[in-house]
Protein backbone atom coordinates (compact mmCIF):
# COMPACT_ATOMS: atom_id res chain seq x y z
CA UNK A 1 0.00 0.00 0.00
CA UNK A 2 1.60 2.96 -1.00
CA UNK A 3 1.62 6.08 1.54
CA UNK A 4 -0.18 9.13 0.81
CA UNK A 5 -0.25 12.97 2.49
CA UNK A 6 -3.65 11.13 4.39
CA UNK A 7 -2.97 9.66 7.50
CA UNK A 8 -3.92 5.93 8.12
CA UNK A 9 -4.66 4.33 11.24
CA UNK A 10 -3.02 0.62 10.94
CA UNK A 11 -2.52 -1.88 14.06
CA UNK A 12 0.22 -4.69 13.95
CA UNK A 13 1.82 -6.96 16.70
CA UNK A 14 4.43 -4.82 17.97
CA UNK A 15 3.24 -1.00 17.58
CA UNK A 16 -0.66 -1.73 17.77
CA UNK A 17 -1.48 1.64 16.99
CA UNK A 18 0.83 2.99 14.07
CA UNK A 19 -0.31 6.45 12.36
CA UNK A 20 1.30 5.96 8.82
CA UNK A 21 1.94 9.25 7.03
CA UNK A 22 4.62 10.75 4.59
CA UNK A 23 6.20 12.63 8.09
CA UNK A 24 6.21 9.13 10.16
CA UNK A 25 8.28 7.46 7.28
CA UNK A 26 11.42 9.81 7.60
CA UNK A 27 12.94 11.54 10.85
CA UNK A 28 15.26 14.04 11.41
CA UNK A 29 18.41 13.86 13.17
CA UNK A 30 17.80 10.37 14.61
CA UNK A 31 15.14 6.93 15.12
CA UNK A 32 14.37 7.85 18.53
CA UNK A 33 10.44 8.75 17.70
CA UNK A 34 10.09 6.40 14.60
CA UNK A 35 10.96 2.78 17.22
CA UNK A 36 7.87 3.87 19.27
CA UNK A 37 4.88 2.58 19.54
CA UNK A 38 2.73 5.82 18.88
CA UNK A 39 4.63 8.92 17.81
CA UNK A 40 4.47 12.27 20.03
CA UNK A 41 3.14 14.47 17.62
CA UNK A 42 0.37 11.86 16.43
CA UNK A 43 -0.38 11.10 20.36
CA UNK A 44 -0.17 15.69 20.77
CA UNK A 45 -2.13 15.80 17.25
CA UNK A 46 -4.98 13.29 18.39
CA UNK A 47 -5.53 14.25 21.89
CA UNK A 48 -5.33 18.25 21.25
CA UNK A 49 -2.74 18.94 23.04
CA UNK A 50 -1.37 22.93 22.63
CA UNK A 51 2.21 23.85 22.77
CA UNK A 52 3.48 23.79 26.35
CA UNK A 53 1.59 20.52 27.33
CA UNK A 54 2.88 18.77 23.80
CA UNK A 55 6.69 19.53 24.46
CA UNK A 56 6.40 17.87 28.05
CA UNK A 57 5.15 14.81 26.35
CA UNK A 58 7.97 14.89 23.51
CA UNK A 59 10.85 15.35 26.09
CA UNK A 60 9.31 12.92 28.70
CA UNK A 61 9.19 10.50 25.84
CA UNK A 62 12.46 11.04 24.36
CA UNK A 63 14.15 11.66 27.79
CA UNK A 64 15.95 7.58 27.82
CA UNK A 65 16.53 7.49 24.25
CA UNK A 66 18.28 10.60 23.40
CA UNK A 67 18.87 13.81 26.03
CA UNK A 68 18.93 12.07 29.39
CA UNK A 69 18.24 14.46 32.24
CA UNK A 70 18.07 17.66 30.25
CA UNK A 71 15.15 16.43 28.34
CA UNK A 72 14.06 16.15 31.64
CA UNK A 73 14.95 19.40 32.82
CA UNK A 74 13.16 20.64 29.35
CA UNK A 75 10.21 18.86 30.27
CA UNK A 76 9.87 19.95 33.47
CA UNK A 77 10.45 24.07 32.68
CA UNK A 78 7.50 23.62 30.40
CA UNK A 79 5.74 22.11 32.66
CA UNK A 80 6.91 25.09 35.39
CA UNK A 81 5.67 27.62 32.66
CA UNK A 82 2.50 25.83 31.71
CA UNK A 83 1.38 26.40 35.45
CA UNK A 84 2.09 29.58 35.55
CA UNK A 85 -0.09 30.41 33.12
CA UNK A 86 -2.65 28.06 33.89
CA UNK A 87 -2.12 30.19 38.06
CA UNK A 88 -2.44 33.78 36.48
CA UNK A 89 -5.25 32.84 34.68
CA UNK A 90 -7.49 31.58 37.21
CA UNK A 91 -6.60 33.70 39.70
């Protein structure tokens, strides 16, 4: 099946749910997104995720694979200025 610009939701034994797109066939500086099960941006993409919130999940997910602690670190200073937005806004 050839792959398109449409994305295509396909299920097999060892990454049970696969988006298949153009993007997900090539990566950038590295394999440490394409060996997962689900890809960040497809998990960010399908749940609605906005900026802040989607680079916690990207360096939380990346963290063993390819920074160590300072994805980490990155992670968590999103996460630091996600909440302070999140405070200022309901207060």
């Amino acid at each position: 099946m050839p792959l398109t610009s449409s994305t295509e939701i396909q299920q097999s034994e060892d990454k049970p749910y696969t988006t298949l797109s153009l993007a997900n066939t090539q990566q950038v500086a590295g394999d440490h997104y394409k060996r997962l099960a689900i890809q960040p941006w497809d998990f960010i993409a399908a749940n609605n995720l906005g900026y802040f919130e989607g680079n916690v999940i990207k360096y939380v997910v990346r963290w063993k694979e390819k920074g160590g602690i300072t994805d980490l670190n990155k992670a968590l200073h999103y996460l630091q200025k996600l909440i302070e937005i999140n405070s200022q806004s309901q207060s």
